[in-house]
N, C-alpha and C. Protein backbone atom coordinates (compact mmCIF):
# COMPACT_ATOMS: atom_id res chain seq x y z
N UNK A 1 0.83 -1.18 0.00
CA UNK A 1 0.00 0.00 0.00
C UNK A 1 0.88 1.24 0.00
N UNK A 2 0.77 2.73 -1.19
CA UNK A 2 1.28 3.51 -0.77
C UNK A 2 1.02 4.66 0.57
N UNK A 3 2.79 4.32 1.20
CA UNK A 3 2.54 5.99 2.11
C UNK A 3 1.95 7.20 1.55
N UNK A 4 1.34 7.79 2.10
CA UNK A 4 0.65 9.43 1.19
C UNK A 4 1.85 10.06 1.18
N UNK A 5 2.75 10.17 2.28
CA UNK A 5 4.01 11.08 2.36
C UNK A 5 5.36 10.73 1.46
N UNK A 6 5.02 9.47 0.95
CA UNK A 6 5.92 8.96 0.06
C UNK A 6 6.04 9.16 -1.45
N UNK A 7 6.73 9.72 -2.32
CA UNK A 7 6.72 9.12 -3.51
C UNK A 7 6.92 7.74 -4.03
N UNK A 8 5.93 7.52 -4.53
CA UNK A 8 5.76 5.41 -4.63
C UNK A 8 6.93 5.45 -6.39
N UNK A 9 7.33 4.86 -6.40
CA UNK A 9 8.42 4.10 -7.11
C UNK A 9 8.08 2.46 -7.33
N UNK A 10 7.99 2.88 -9.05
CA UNK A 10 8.12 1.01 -9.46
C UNK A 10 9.20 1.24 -10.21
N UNK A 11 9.85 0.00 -9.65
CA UNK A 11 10.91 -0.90 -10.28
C UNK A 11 11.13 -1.61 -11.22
N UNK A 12 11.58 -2.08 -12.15
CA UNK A 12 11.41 -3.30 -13.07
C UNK A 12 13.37 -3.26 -13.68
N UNK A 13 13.39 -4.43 -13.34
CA UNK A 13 14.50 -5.13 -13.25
C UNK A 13 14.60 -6.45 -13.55
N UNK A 14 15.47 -7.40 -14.60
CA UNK A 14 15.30 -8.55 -14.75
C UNK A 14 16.04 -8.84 -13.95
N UNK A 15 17.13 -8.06 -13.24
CA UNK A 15 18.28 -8.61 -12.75
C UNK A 15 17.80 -8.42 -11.13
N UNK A 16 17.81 -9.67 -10.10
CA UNK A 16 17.51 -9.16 -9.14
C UNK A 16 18.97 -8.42 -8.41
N UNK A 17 19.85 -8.62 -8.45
CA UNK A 17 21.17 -7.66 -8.11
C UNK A 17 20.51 -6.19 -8.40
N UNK A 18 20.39 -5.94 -9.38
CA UNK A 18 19.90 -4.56 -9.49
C UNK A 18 18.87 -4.48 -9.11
N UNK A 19 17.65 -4.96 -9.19
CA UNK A 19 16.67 -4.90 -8.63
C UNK A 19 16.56 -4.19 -6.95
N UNK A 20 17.10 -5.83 -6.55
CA UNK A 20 17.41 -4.93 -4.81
C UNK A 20 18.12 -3.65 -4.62
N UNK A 21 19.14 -3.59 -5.61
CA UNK A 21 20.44 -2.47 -5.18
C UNK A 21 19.36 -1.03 -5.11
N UNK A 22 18.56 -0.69 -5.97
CA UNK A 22 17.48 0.00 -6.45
C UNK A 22 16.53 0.09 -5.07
N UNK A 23 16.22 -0.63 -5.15
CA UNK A 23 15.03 -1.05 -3.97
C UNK A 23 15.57 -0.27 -2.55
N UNK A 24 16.82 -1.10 -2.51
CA UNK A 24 17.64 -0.66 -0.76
C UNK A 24 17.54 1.23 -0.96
N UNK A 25 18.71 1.71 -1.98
CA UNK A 25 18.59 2.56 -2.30
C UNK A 25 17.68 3.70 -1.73
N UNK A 26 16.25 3.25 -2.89
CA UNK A 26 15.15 4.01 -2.98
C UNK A 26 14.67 4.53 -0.94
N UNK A 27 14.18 2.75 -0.54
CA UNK A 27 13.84 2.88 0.52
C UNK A 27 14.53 3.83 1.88
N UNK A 28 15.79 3.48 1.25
CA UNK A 28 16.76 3.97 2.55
C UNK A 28 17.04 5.71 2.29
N UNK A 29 15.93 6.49 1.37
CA UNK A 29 15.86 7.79 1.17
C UNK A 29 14.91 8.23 0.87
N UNK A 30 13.77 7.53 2.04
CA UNK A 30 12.00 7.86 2.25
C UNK A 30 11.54 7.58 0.98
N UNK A 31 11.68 6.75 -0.27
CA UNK A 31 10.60 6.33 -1.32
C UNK A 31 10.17 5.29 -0.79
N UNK A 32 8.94 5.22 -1.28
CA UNK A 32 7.98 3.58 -1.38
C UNK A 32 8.00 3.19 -2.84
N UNK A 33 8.62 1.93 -2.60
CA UNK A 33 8.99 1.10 -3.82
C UNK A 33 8.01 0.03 -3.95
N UNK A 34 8.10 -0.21 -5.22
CA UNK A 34 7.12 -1.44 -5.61
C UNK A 34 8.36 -2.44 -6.70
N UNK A 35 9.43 -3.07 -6.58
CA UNK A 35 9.87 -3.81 -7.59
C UNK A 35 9.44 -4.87 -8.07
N UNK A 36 9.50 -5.38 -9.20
CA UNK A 36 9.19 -6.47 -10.21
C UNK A 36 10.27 -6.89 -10.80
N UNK A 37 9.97 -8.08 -10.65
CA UNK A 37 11.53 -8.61 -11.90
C UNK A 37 11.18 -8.86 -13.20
N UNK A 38 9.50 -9.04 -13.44
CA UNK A 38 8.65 -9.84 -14.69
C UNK A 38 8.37 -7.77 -15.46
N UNK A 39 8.64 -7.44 -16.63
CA UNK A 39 7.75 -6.63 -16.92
C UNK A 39 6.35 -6.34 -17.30
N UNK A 40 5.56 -7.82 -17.43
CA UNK A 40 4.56 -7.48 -17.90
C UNK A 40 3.37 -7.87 -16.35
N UNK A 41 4.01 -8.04 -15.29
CA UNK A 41 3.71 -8.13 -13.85
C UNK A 41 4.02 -6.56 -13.60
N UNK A 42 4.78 -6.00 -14.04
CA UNK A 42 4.83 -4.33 -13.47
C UNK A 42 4.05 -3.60 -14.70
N UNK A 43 3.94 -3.97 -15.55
CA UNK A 43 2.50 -2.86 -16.68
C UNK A 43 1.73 -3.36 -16.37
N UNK A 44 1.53 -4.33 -15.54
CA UNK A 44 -0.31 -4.54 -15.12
C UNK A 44 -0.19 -3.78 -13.98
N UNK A 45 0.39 -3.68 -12.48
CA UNK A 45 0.28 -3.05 -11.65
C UNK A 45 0.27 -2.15 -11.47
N UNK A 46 1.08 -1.18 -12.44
CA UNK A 46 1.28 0.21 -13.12
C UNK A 46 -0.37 0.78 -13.21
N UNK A 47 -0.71 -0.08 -14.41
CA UNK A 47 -1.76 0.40 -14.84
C UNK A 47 -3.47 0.30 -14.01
N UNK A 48 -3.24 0.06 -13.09
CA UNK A 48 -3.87 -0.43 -11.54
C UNK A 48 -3.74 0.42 -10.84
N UNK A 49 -2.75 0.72 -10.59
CA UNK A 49 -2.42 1.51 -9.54
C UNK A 49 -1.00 2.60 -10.17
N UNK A 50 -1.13 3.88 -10.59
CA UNK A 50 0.03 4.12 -11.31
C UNK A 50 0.39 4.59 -10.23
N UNK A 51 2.08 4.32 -10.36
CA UNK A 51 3.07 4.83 -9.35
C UNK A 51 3.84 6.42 -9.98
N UNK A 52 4.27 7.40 -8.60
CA UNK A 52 4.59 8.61 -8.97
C UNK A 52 5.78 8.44 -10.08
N UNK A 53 6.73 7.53 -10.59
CA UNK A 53 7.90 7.49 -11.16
C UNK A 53 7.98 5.64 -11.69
N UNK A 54 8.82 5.33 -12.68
CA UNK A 54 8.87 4.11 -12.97
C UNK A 54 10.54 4.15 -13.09
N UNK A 55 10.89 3.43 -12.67
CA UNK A 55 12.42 3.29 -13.19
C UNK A 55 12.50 1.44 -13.66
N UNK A 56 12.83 1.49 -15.32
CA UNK A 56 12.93 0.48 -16.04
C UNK A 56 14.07 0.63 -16.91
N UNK A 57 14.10 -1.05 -17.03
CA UNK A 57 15.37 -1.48 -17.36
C UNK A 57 14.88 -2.00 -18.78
N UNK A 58 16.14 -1.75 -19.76
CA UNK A 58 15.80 -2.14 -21.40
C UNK A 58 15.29 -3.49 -21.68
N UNK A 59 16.36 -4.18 -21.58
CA UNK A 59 16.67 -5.67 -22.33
C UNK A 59 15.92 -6.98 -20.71
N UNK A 60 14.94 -7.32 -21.28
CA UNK A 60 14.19 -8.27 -20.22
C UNK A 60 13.31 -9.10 -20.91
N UNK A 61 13.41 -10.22 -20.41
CA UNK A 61 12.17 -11.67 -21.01
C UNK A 61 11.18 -10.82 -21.15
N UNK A 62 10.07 -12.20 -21.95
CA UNK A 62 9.00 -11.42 -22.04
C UNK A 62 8.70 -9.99 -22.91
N UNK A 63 9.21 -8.92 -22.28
CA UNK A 63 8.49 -7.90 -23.28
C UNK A 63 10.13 -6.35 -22.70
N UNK A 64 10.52 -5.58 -23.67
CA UNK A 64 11.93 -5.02 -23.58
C UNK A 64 10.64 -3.26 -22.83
N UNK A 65 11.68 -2.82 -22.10
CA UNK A 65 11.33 -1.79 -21.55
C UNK A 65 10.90 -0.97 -22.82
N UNK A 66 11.57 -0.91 -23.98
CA UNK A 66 11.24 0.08 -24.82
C UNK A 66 9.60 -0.18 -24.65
N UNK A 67 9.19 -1.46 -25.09
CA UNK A 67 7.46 -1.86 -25.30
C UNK A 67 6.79 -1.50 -24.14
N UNK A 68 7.16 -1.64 -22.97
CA UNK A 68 6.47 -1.28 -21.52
C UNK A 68 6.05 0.47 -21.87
N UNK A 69 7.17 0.76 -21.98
CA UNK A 69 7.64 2.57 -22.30
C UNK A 69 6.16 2.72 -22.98
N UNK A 70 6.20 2.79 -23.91
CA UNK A 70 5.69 2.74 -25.11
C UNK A 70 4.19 2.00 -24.36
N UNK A 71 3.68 1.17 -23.95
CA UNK A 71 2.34 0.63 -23.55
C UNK A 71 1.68 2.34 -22.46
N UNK A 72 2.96 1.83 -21.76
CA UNK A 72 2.79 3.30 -20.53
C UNK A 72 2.40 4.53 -20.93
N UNK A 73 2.95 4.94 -22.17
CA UNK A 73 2.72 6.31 -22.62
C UNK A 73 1.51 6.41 -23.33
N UNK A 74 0.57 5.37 -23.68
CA UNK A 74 -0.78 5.66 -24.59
C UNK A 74 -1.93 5.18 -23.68
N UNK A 75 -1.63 5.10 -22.57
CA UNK A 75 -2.61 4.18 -21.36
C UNK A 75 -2.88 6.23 -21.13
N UNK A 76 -4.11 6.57 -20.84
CA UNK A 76 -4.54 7.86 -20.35
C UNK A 76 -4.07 8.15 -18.69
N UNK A 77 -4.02 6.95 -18.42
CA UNK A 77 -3.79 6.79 -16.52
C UNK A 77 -2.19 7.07 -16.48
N UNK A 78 -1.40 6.45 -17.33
CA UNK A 78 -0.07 6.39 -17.25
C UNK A 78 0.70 7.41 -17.63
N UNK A 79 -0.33 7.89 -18.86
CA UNK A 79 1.16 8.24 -20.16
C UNK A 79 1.97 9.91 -19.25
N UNK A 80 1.55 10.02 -18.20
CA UNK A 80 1.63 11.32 -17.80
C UNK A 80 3.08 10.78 -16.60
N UNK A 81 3.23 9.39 -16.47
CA UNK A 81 4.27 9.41 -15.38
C UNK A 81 5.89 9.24 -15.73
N UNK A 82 6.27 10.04 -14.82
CA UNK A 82 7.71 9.95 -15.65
C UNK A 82 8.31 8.16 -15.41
N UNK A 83 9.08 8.32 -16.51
CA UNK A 83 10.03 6.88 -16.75
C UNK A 83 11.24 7.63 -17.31
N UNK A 84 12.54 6.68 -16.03
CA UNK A 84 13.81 7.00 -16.32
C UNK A 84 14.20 5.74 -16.27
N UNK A 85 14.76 5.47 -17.62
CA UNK A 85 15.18 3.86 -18.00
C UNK A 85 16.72 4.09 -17.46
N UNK A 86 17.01 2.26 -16.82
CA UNK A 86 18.16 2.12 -15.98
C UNK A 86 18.82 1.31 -16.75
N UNK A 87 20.11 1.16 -17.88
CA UNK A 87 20.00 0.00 -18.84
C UNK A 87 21.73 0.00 -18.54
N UNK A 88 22.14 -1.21 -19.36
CA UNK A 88 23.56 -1.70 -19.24
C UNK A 88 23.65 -1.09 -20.92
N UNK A 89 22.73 -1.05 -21.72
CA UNK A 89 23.10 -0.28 -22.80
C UNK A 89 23.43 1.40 -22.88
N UNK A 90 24.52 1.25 -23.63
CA UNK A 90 25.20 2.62 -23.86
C UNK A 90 25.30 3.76 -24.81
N UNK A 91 24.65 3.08 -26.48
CA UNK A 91 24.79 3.80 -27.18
C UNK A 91 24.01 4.85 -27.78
N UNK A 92 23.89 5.47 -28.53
CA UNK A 92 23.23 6.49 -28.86
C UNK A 92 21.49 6.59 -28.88
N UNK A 93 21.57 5.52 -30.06
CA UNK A 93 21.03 4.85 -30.45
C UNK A 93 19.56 4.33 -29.50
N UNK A 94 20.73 3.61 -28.32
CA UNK A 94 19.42 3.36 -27.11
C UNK A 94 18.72 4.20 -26.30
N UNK A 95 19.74 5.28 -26.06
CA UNK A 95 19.30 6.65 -25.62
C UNK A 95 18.04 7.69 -26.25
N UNK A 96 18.26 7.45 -27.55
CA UNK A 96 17.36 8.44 -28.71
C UNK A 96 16.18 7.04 -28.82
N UNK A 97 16.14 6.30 -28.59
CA UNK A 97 15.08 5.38 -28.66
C UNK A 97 14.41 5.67 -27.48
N UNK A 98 14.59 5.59 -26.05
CA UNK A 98 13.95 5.19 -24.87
C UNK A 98 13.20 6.60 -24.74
N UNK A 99 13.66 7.99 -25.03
CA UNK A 99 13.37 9.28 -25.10
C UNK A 99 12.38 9.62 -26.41
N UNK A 100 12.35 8.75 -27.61
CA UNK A 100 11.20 8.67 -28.37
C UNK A 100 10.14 7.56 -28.18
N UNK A 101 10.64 7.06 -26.77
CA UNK A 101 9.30 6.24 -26.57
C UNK A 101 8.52 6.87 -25.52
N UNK A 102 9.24 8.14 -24.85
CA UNK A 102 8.70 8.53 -23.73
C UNK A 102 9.20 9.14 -22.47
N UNK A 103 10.43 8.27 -22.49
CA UNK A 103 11.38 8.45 -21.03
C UNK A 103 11.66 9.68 -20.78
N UNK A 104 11.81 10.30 -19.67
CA UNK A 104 12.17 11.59 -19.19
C UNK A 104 13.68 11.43 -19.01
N UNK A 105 14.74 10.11 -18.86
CA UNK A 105 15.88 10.22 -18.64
C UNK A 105 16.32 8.79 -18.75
N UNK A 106 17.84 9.09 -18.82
CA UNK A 106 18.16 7.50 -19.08
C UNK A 106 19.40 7.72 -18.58
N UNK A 107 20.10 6.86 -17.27
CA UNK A 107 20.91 6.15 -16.37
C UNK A 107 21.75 5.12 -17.19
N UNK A 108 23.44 5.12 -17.65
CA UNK A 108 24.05 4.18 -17.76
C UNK A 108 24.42 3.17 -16.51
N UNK A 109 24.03 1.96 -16.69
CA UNK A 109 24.48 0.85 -15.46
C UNK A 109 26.28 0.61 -15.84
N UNK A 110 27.01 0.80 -15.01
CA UNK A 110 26.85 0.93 -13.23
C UNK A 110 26.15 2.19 -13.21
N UNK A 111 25.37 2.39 -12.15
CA UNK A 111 25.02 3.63 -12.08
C UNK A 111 25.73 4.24 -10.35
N UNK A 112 25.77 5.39 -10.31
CA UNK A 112 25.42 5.81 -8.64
C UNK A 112 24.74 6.08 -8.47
N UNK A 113 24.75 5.66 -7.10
CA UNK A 113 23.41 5.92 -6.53
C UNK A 113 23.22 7.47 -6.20
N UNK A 114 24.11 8.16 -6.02
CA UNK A 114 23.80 9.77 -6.34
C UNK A 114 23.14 9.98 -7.02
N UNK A 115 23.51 9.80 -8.60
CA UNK A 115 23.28 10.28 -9.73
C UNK A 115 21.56 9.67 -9.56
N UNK A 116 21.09 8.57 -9.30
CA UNK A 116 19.95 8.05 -9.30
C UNK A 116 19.16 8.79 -8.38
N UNK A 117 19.73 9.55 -7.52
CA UNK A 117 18.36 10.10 -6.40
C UNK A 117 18.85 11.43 -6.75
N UNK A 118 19.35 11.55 -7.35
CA UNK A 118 19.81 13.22 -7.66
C UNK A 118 18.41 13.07 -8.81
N UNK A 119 18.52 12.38 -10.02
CA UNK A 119 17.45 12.63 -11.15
C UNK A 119 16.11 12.32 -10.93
N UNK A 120 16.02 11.15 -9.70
CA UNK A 120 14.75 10.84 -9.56
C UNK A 120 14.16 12.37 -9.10
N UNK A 121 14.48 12.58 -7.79
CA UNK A 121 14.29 13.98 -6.84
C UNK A 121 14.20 15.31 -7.93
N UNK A 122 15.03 15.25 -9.06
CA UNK A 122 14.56 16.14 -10.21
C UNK A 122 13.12 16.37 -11.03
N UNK A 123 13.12 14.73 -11.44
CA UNK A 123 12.00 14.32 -12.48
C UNK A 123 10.46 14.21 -11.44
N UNK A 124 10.37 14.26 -10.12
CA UNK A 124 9.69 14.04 -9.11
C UNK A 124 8.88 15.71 -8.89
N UNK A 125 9.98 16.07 -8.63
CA UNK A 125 9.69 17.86 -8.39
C UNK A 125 9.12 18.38 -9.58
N UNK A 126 9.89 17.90 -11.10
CA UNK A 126 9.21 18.95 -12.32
C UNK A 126 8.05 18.01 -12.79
N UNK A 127 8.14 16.89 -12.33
CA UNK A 127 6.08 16.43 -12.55
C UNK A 127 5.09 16.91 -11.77
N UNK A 128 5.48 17.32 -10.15
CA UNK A 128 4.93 17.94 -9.54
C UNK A 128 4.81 19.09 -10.05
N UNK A 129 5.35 20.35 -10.41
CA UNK A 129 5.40 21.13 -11.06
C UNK A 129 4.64 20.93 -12.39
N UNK A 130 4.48 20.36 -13.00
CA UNK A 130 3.54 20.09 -14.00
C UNK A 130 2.59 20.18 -13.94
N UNK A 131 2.30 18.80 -12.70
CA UNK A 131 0.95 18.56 -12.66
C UNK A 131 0.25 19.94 -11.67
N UNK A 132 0.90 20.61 -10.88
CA UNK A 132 0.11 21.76 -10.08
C UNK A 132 -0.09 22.82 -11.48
N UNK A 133 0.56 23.13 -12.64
CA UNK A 133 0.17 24.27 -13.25
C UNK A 133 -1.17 23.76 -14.25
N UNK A 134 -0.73 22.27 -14.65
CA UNK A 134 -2.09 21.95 -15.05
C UNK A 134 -3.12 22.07 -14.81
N UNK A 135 -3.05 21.82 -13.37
CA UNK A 135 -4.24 22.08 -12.53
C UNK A 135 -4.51 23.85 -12.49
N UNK A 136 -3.96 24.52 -12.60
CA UNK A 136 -4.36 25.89 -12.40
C UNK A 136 -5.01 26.31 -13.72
N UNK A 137 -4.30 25.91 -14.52
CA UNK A 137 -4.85 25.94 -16.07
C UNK A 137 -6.62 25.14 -16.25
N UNK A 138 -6.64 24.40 -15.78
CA UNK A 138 -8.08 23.54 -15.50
C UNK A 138 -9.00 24.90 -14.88
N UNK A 139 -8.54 24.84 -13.79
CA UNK A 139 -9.21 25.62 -12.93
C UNK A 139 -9.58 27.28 -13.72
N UNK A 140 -8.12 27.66 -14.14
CA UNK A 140 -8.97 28.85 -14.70
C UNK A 140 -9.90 28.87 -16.34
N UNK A 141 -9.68 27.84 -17.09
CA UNK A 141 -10.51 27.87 -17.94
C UNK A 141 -11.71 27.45 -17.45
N UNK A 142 -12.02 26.42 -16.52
CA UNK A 142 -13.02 26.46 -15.80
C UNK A 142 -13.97 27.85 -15.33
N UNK A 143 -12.97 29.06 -14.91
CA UNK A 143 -14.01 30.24 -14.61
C UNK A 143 -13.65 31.26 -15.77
N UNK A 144 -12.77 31.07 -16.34
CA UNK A 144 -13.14 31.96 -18.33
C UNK A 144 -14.78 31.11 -18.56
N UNK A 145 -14.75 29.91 -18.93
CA UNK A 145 -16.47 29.76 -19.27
C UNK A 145 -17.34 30.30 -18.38
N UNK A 146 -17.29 30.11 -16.84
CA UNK A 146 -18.08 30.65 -16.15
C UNK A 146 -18.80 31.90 -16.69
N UNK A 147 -17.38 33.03 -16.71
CA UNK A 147 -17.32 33.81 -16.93
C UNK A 147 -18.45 34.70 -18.33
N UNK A 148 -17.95 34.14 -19.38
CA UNK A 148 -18.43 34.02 -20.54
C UNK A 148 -19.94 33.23 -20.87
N UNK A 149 -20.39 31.95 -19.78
CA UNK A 149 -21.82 32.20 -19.78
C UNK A 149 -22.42 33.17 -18.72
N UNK A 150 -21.90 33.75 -18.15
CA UNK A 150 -22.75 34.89 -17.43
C UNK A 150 -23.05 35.91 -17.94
N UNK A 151 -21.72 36.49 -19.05
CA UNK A 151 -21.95 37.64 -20.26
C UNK A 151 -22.69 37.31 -21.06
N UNK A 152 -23.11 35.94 -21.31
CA UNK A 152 -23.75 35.91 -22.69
C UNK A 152 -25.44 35.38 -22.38
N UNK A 153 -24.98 35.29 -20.64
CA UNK A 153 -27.11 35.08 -19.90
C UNK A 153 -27.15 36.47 -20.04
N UNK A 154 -26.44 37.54 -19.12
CA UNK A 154 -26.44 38.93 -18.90
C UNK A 154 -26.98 39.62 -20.41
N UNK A 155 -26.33 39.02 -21.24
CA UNK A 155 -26.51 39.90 -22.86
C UNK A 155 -28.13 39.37 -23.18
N UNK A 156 -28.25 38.31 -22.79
CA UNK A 156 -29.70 37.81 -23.64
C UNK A 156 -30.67 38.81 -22.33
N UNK A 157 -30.42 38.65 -21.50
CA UNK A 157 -31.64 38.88 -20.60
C UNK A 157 -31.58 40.45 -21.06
N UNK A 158 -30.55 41.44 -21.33
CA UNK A 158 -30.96 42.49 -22.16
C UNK A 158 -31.54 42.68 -23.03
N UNK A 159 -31.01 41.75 -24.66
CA UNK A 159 -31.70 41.70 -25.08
C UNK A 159 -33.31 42.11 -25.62
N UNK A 160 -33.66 40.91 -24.35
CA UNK A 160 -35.13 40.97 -24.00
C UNK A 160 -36.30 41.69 -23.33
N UNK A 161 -35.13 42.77 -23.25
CA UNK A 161 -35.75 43.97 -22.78
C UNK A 161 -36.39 44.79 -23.51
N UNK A 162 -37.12 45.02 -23.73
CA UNK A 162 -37.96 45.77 -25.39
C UNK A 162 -38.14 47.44 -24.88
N UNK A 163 -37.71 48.24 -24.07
CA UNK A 163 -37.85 49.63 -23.91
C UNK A 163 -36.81 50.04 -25.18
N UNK A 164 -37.51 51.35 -25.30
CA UNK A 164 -36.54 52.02 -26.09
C UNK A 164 -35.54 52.29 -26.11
N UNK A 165 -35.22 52.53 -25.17
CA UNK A 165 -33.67 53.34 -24.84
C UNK A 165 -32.96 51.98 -25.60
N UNK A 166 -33.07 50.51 -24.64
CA UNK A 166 -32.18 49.71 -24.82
C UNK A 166 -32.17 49.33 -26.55
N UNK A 167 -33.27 48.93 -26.86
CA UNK A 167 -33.58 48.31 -28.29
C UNK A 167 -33.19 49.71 -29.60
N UNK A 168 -32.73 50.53 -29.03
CA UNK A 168 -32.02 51.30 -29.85
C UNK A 168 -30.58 50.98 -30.05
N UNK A 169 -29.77 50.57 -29.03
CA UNK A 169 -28.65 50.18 -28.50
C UNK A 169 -28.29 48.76 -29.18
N UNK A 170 -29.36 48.06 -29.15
CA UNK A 170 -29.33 46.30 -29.91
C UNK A 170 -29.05 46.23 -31.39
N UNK A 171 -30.10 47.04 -31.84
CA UNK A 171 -30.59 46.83 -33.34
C UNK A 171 -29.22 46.62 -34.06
């Protein structure tokens, strides 16, 4: 179950070495983690329950992070959470792939663990940041219409006013 005070973190790792290393990590710097070693056991749970951040790994049985990436980003529940892929791949190539499937960042393995709570704690804060201006943006187009059906009840109920003065003013 997630802490409310926590940012929840899923994992996906074929490797359990990394898996845990991730896990200890996360936990031992107030995240709530959820790891998986199966990926298509973490895009179902994901999509259940989406977690604030995903950190996935490329090359895994079953189905390659790129495809998870890529499932994650067209799901309406998901496509909004960041993913920073954790891979033993290095080249360009994999980089410009995982970032046209979606990823907000991509970690060469070995990694540090600095570097990993340094970007998570980045990508954490500017989704938060996202998601609060979205929300303000909601909210105020929400009272622009308000707004705009009250001018346009206000205009009719003039309108319908048939004295002279006004119906000179209409025509």
């Amino acid at each position: 179950m997630k802490d409310q005070n926590k940012p929840e973190i899923l994992i996906v790792d074929d490797s359990e070495m990394n898996l845990n290393l991730l896990d200890l990590i996360l936990k031992e710097n107030e995240y709530s983690t959820r790891p998986f070693l199966h990926p298509v056991q973490a895009l179902q749970s994901a999509l259940v329950h989406p977690p604030d951040l995903i950190i996935l790994d490329i090359k895994m049985p079953e189905m390659d992070g790129y495809e998870v990436c890529h499932i994650l980003k067209e799901n309406e529940a998901t496509k909004n959470i960041p993913v920073i892929f954790v891979s033993a791949l290095s080249e360009i190539i994999d980089e410009t792939r995982a970032f046209e499937e979606g990823a907000v960042d991509f970690i060469t393995k070995p990694f540090s663990p600095v570097v990993v709570l340094a970007r998570i704690r980045n990508h954490l804060l500017l989704h938060g940041q996202s998601s609060y201006l979205e929300h303000l943006v909601r909210e105020r187009t929400q009272e622009i219409w308000e707004v705009k059906k009250h001018i346009i009840h206000s205009l009719g109920r003039a309108a319908e006013l048939r004295d002279n003065e006004t119906g000179v003013h209409i025509s």
